[in-house]
PDB file of N, CA and C in Angstrom:
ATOM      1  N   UNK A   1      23.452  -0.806   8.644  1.00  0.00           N
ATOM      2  CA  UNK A   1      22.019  -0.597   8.798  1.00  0.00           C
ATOM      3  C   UNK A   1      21.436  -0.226   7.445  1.00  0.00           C
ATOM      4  N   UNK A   2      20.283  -0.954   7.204  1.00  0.00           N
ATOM      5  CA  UNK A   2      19.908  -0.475   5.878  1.00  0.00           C
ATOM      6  C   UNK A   2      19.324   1.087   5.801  1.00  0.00           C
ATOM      7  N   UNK A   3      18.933   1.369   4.737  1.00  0.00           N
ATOM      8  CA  UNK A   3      18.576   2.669   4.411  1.00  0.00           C
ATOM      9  C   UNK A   3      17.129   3.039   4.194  1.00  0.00           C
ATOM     10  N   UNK A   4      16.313   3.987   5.403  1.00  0.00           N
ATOM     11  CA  UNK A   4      15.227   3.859   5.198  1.00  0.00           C
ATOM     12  C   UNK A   4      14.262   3.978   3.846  1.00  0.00           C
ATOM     13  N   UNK A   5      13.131   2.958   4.065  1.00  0.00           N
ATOM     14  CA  UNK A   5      12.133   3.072   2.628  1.00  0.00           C
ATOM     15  C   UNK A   5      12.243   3.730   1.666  1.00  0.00           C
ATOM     16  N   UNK A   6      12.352   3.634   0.761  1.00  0.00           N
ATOM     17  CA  UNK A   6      12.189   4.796  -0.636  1.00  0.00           C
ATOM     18  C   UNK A   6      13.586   5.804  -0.988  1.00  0.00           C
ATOM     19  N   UNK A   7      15.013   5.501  -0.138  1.00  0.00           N
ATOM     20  CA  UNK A   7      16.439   5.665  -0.444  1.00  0.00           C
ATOM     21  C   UNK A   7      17.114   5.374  -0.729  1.00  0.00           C
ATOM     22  N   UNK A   8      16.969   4.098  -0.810  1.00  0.00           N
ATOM     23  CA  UNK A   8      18.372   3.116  -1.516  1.00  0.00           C
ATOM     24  C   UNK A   8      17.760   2.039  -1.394  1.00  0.00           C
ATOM     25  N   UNK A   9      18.935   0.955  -2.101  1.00  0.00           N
ATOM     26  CA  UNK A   9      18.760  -0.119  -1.881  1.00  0.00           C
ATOM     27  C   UNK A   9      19.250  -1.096  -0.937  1.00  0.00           C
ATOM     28  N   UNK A  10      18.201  -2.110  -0.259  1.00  0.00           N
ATOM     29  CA  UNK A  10      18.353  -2.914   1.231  1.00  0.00           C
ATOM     30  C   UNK A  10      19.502  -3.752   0.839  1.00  0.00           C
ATOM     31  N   UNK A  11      20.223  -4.220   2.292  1.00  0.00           N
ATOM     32  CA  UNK A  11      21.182  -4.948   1.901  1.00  0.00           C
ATOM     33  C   UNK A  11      21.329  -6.331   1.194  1.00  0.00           C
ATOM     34  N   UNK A  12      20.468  -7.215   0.826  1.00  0.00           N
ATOM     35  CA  UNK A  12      20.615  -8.203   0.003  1.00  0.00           C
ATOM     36  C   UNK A  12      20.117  -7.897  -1.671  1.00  0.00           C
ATOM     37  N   UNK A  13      19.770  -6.930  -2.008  1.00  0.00           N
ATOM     38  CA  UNK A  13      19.389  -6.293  -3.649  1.00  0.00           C
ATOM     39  C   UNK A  13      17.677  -6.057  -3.342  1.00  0.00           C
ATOM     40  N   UNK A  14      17.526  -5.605  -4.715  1.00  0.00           N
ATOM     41  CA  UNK A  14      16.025  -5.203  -4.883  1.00  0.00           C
ATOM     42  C   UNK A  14      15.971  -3.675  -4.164  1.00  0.00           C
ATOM     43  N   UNK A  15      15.210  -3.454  -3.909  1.00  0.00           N
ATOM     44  CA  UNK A  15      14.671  -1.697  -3.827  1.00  0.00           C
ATOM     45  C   UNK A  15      13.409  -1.744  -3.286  1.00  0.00           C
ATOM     46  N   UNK A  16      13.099  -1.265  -1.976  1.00  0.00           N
ATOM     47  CA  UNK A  16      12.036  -0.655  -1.120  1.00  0.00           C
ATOM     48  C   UNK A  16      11.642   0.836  -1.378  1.00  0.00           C
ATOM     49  N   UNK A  17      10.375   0.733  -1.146  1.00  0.00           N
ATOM     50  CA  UNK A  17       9.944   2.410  -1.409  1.00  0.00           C
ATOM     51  C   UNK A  17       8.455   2.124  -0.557  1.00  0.00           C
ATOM     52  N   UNK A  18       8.134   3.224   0.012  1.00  0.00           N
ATOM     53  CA  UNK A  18       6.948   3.418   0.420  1.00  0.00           C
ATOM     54  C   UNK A  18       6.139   4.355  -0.236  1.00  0.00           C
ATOM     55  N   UNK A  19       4.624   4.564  -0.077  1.00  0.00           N
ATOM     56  CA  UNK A  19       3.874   5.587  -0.302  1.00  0.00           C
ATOM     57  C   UNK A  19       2.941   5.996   0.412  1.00  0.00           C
ATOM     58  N   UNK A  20       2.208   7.192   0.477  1.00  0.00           N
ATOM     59  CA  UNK A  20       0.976   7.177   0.622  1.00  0.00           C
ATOM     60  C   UNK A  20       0.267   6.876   0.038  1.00  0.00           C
ATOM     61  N   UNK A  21      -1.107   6.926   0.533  1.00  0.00           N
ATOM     62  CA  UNK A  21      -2.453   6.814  -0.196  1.00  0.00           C
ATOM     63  C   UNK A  21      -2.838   7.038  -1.224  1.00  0.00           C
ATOM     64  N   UNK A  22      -3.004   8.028  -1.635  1.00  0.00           N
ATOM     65  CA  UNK A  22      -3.879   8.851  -2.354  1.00  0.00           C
ATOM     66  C   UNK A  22      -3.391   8.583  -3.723  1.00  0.00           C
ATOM     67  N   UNK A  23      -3.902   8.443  -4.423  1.00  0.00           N
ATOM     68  CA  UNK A  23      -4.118   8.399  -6.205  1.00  0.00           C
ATOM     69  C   UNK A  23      -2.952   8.903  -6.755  1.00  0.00           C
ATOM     70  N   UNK A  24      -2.688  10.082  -6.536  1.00  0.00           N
ATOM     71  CA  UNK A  24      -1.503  10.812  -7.145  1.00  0.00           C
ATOM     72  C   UNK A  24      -0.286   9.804  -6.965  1.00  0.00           C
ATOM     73  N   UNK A  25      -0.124  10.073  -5.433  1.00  0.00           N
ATOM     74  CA  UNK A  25       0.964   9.318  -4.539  1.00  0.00           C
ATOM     75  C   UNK A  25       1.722   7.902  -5.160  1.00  0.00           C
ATOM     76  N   UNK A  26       0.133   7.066  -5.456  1.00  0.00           N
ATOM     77  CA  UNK A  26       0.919   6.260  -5.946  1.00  0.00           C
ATOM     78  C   UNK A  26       1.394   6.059  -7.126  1.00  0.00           C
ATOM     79  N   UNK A  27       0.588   6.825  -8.250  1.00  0.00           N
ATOM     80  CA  UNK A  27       1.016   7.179  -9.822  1.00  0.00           C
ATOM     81  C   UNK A  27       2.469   7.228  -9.886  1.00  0.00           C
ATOM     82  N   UNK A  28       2.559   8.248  -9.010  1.00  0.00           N
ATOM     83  CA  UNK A  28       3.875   9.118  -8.722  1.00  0.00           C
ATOM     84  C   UNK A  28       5.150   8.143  -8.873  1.00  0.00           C
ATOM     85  N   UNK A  29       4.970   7.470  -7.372  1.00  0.00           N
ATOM     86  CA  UNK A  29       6.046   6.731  -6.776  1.00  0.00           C
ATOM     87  C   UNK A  29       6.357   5.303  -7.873  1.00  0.00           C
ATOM     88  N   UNK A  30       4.869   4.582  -8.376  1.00  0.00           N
ATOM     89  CA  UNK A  30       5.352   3.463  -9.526  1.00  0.00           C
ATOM     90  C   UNK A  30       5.628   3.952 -10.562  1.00  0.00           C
ATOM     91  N   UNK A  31       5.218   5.378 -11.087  1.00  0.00           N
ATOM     92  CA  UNK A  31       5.775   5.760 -12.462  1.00  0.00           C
ATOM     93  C   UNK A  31       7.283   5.708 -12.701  1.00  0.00           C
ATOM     94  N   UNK A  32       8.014   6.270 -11.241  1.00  0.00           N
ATOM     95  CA  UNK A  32       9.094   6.476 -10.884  1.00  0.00           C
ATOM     96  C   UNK A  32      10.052   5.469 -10.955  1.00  0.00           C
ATOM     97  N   UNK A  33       9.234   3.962 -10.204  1.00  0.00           N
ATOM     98  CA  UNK A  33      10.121   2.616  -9.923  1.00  0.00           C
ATOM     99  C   UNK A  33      10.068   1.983 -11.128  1.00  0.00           C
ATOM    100  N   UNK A  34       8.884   2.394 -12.061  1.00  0.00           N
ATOM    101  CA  UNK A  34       9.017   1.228 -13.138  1.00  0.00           C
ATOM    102  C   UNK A  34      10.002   2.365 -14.147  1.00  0.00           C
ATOM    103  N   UNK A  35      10.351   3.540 -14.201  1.00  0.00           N
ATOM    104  CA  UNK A  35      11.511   4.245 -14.892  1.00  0.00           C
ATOM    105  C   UNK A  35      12.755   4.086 -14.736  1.00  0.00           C
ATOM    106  N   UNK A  36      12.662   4.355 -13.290  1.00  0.00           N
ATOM    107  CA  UNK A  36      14.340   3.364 -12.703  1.00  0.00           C
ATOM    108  C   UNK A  36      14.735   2.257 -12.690  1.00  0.00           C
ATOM    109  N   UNK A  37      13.656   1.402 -12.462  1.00  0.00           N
ATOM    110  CA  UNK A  37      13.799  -0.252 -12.572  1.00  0.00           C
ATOM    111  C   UNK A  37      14.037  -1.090 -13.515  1.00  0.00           C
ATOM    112  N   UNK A  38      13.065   0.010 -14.539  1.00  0.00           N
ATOM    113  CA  UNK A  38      12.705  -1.275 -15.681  1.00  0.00           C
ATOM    114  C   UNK A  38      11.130  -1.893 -15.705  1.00  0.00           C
ATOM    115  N   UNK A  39      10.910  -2.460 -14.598  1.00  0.00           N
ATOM    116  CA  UNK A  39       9.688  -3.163 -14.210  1.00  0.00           C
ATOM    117  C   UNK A  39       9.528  -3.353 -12.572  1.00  0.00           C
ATOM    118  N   UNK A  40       8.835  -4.188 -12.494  1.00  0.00           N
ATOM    119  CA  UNK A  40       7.939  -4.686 -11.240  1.00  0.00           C
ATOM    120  C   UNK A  40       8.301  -6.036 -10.858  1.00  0.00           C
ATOM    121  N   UNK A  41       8.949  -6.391  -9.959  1.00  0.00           N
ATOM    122  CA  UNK A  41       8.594  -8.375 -10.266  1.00  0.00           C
ATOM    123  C   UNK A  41       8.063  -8.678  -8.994  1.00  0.00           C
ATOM    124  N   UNK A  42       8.019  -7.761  -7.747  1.00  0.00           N
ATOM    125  CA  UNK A  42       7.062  -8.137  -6.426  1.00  0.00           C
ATOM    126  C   UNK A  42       6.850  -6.963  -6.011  1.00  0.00           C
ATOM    127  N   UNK A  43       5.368  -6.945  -5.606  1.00  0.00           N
ATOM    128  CA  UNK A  43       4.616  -5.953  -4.549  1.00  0.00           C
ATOM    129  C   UNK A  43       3.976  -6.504  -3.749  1.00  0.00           C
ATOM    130  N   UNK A  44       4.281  -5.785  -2.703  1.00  0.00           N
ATOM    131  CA  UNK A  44       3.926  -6.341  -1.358  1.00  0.00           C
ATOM    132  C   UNK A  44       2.800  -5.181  -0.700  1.00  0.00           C
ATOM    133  N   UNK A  45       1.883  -5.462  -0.559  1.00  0.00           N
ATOM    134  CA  UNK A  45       0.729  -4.421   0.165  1.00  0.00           C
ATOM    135  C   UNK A  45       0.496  -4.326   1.939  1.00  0.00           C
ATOM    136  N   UNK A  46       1.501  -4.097   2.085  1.00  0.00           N
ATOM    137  CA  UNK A  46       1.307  -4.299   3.588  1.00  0.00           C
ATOM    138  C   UNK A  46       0.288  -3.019   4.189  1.00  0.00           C
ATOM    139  N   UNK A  47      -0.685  -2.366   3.765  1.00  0.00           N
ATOM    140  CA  UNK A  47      -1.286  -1.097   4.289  1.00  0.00           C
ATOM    141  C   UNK A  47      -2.657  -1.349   5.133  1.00  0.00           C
ATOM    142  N   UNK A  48      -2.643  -0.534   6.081  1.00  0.00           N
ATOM    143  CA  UNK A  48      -3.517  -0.465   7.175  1.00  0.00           C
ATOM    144  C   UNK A  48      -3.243   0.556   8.101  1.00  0.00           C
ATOM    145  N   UNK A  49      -4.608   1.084   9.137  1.00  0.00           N
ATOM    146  CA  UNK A  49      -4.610   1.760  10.028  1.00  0.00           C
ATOM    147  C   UNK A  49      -5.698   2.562  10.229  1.00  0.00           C
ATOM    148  N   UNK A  50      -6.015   4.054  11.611  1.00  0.00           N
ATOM    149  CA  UNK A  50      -7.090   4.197  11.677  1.00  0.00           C
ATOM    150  C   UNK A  50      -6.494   4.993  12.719  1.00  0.00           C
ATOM    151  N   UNK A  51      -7.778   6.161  12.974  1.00  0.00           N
ATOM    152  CA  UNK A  51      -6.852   6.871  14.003  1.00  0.00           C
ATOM    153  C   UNK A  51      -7.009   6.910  15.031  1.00  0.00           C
ATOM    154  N   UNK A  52      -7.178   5.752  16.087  1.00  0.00           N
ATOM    155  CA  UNK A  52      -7.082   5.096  16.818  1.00  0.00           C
ATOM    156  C   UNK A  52      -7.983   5.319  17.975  1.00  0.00           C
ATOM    157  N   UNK A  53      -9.381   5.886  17.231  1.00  0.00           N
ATOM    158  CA  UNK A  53     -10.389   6.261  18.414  1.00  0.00           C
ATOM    159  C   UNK A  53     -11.309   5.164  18.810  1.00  0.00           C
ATOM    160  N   UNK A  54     -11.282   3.913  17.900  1.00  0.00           N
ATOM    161  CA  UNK A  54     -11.781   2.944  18.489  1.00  0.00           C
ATOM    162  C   UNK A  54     -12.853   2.728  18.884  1.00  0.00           C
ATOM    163  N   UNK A  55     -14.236   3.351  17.831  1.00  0.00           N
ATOM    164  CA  UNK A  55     -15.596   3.151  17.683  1.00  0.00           C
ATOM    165  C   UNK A  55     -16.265   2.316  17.723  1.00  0.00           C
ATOM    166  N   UNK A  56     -17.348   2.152  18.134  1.00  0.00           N
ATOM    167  CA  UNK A  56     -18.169   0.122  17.572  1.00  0.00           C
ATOM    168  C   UNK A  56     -18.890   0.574  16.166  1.00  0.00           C
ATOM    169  N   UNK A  57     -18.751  -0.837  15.971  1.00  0.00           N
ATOM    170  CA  UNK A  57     -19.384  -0.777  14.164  1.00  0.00           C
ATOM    171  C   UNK A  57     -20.533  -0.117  14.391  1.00  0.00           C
ATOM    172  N   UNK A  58     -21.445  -0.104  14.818  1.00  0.00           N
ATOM    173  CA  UNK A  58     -22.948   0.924  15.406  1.00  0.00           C
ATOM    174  C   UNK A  58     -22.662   2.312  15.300  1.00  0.00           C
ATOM    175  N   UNK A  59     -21.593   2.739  15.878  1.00  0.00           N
ATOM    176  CA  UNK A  59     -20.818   4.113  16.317  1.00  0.00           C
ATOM    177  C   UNK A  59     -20.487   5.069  15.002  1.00  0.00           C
ATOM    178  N   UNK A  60     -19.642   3.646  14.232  1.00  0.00           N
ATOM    179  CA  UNK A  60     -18.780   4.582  12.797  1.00  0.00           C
ATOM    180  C   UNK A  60     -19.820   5.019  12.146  1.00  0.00           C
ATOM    181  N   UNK A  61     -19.782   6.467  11.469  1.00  0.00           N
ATOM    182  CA  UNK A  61     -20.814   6.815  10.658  1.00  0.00           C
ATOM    183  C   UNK A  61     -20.198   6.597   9.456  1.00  0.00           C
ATOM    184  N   UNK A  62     -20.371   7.342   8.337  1.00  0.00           N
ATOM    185  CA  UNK A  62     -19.988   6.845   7.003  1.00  0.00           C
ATOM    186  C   UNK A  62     -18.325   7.709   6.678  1.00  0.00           C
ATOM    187  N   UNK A  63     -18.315   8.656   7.233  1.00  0.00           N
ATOM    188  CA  UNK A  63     -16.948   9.444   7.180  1.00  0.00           C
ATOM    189  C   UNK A  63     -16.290   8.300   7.787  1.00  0.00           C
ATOM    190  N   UNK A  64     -16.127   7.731   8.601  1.00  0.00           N
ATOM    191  CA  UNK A  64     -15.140   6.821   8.937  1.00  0.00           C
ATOM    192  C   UNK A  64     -14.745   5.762   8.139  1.00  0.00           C
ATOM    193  N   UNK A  65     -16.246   5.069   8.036  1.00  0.00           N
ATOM    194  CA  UNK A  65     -16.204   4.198   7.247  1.00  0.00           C
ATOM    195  C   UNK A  65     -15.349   4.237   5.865  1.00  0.00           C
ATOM    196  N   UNK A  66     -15.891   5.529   5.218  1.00  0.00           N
ATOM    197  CA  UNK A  66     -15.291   5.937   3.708  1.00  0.00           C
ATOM    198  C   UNK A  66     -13.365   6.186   4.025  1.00  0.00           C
ATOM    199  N   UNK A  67     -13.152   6.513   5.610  1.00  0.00           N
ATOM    200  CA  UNK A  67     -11.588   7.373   5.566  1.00  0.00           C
ATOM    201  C   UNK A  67     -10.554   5.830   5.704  1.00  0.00           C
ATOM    202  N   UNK A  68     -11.444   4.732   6.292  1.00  0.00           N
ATOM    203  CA  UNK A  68     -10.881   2.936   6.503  1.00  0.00           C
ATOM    204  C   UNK A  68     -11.191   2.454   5.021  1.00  0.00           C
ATOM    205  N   UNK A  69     -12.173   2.367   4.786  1.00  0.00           N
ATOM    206  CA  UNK A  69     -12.210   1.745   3.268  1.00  0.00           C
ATOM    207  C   UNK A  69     -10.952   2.195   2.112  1.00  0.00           C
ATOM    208  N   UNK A  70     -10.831   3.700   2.337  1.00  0.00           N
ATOM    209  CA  UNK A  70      -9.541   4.524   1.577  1.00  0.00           C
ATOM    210  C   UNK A  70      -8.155   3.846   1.757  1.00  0.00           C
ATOM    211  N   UNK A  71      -7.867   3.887   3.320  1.00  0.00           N
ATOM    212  CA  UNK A  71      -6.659   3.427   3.589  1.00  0.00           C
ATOM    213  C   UNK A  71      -6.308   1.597   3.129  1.00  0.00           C
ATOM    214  N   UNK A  72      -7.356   0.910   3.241  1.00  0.00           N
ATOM    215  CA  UNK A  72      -7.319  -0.212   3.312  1.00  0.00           C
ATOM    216  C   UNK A  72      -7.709  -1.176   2.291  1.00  0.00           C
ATOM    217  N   UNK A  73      -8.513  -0.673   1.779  1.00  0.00           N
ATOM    218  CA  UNK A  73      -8.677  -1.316   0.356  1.00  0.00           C
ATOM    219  C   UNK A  73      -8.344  -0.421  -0.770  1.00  0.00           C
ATOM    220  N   UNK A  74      -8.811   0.955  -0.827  1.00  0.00           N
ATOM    221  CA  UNK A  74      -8.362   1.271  -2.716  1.00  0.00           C
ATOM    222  C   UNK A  74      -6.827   1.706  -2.477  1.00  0.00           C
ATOM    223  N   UNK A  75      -5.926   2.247  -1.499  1.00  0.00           N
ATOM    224  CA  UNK A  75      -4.741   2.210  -1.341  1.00  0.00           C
ATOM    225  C   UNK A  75      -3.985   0.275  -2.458  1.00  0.00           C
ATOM    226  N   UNK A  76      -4.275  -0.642  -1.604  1.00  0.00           N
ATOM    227  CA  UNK A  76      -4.092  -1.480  -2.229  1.00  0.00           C
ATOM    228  C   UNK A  76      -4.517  -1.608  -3.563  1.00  0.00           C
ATOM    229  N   UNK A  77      -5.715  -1.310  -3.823  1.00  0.00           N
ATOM    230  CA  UNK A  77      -5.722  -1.382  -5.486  1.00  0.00           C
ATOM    231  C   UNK A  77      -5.696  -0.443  -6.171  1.00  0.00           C
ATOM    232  N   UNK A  78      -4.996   0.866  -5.670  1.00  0.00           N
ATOM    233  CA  UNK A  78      -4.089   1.769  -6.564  1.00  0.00           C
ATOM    234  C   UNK A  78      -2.782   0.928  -6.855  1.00  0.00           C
ATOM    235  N   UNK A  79      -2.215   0.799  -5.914  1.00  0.00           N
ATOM    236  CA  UNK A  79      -1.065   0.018  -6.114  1.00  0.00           C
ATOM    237  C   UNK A  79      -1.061  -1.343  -6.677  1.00  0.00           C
ATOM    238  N   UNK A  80      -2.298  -2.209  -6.862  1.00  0.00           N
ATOM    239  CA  UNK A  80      -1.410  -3.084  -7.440  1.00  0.00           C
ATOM    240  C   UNK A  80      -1.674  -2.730  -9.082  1.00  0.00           C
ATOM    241  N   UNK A  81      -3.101  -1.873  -9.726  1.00  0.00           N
ATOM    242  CA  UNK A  81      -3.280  -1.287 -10.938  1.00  0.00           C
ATOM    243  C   UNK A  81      -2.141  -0.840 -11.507  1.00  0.00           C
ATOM    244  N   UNK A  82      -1.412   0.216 -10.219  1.00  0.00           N
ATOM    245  CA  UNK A  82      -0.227   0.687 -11.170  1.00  0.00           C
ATOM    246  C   UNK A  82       1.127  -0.555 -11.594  1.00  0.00           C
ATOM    247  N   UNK A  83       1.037  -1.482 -10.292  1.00  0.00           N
ATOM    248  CA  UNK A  83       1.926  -2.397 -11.318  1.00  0.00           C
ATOM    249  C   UNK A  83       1.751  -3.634 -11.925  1.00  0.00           C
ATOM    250  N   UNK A  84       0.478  -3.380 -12.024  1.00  0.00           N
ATOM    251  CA  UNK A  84      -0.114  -5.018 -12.954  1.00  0.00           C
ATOM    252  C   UNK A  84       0.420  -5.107 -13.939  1.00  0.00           C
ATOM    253  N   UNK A  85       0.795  -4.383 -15.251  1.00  0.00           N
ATOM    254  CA  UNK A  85       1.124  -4.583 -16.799  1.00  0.00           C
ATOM    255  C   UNK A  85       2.488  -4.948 -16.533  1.00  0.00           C
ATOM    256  N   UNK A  86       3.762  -4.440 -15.503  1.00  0.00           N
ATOM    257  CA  UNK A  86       4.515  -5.153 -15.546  1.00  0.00           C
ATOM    258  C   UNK A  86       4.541  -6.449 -14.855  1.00  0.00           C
ATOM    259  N   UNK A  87       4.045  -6.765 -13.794  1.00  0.00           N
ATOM    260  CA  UNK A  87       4.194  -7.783 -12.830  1.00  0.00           C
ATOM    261  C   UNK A  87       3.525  -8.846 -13.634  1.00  0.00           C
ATOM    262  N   UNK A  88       2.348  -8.636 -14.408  1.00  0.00           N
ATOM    263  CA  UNK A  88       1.996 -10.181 -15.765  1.00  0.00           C
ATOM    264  C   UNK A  88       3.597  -9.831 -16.637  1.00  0.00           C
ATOM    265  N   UNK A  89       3.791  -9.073 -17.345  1.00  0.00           N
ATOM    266  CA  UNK A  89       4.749  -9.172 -18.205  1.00  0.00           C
ATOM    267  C   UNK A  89       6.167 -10.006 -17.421  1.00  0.00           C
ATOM    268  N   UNK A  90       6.253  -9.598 -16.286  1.00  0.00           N
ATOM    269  CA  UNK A  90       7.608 -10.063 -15.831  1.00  0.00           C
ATOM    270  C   UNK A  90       7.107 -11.662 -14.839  1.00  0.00           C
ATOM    271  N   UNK A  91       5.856 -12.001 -15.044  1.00  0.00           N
ATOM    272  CA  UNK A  91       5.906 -13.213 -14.113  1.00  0.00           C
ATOM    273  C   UNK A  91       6.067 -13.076 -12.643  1.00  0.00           C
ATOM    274  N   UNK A  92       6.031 -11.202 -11.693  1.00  0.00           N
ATOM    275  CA  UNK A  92       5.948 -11.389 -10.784  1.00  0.00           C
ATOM    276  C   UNK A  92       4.600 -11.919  -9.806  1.00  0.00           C
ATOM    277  N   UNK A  93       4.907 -11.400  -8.995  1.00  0.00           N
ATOM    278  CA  UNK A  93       4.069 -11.655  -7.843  1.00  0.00           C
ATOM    279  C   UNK A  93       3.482 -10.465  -6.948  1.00  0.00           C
ATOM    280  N   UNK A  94       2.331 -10.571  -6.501  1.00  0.00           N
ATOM    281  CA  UNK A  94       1.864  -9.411  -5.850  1.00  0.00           C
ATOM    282  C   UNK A  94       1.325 -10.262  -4.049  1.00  0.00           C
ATOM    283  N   UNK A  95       1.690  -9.707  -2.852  1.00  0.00           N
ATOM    284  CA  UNK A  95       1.649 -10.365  -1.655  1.00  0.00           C
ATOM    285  C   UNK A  95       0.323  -9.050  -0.981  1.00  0.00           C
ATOM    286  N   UNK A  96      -0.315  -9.545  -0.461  1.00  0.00           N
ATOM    287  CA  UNK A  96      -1.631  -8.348   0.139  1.00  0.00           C
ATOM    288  C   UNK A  96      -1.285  -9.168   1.582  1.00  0.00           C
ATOM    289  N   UNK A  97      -1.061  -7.947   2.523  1.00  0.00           N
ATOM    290  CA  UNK A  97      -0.891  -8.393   4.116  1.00  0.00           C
ATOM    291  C   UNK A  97      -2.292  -7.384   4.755  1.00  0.00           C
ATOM    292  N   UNK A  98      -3.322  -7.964   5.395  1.00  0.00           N
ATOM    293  CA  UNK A  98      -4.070  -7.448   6.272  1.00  0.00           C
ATOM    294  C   UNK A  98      -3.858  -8.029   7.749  1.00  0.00           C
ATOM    295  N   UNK A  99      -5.109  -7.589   8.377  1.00  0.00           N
ATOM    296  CA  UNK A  99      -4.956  -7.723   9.836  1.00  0.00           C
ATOM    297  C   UNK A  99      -6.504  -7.718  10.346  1.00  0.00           C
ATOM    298  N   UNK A 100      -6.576  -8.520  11.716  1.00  0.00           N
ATOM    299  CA  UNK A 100      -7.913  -8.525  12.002  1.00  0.00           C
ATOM    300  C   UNK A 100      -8.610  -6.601  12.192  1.00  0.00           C
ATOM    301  N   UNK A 101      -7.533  -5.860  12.615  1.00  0.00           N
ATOM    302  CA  UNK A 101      -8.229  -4.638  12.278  1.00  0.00           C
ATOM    303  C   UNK A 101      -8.913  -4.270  11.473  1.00  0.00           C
ATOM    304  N   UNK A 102      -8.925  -4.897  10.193  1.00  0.00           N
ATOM    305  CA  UNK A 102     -10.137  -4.772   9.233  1.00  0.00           C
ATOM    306  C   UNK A 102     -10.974  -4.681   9.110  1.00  0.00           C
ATOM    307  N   UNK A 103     -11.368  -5.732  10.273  1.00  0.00           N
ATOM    308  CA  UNK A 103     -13.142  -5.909  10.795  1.00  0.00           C
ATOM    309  C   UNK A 103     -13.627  -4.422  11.427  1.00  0.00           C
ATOM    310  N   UNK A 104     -12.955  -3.479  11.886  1.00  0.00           N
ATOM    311  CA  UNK A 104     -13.236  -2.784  12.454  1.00  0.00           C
ATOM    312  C   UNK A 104     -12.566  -0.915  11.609  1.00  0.00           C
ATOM    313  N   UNK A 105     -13.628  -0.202  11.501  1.00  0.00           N
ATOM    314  CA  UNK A 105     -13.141   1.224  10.731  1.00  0.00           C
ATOM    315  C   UNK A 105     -12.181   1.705  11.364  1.00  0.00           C
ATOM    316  N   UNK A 106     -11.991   2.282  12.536  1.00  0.00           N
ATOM    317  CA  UNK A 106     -11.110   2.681  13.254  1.00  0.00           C
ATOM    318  C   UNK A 106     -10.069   2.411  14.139  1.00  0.00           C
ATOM    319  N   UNK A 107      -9.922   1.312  14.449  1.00  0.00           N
ATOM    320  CA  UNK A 107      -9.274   0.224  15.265  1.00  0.00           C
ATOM    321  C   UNK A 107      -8.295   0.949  15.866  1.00  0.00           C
ATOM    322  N   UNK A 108      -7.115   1.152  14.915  1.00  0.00           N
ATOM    323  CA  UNK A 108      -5.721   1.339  15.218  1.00  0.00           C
ATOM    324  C   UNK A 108      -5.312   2.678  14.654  1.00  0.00           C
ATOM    325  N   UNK A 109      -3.845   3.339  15.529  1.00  0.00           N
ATOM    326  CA  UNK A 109      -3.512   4.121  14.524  1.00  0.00           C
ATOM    327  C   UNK A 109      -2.681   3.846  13.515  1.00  0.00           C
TER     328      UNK A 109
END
């Protein structure tokens, strides 16, 4: 069984790690991978969610709005900022996964 996110490495090579959100978080965690690694050659943005109260767009006021916009878009472009200089240098690739939850602030948890 592989080894959860951010402990080792999965069984065919390369290295998984997760993060949170927040600014620090991700400084943190790519300062870390591009020290151990070397570099970057794929990031994958799979982030989303909401805490699952399931408002209508009419409903969300701007706290919501601002707490979905956080998770869902600048999450992703913390992360891919922190590994852009290597991922041009090394010719990787960067993959962004959303979901129709998008359309909506609170959708899911």
């Amino acid at each position: 069984m592989p080894p959860p996110c951010g402990t080792g490495r999965p069984p065919k090579g390369g290295t998984a790690f997760a993060t949170r959100r927040s600014a620090a978080g991700v400084r943190s965690l790519f300062g870390t991978a591009l020290a151990e690694l070397g570099g970057i050659d794929l990031l994958v943005n799979n982030m989303g969610g909401g805490s699952g109260s399931s408002v209508g767009f009419h409903d969300a006021d701007d706290a919501v709005w601002t707490r979905a916009f956080e998770i869902n878009v600048l999450s992703t472009v913390r992360a891919t900022r922190a590994v852009l200089p290597s991922r041009i240098e090394r010719r990787g690739a960067i993959v962004n996964v959303s979901s129709i939850s998008a359309l909506m602030p609170d959708a899911f948890p």
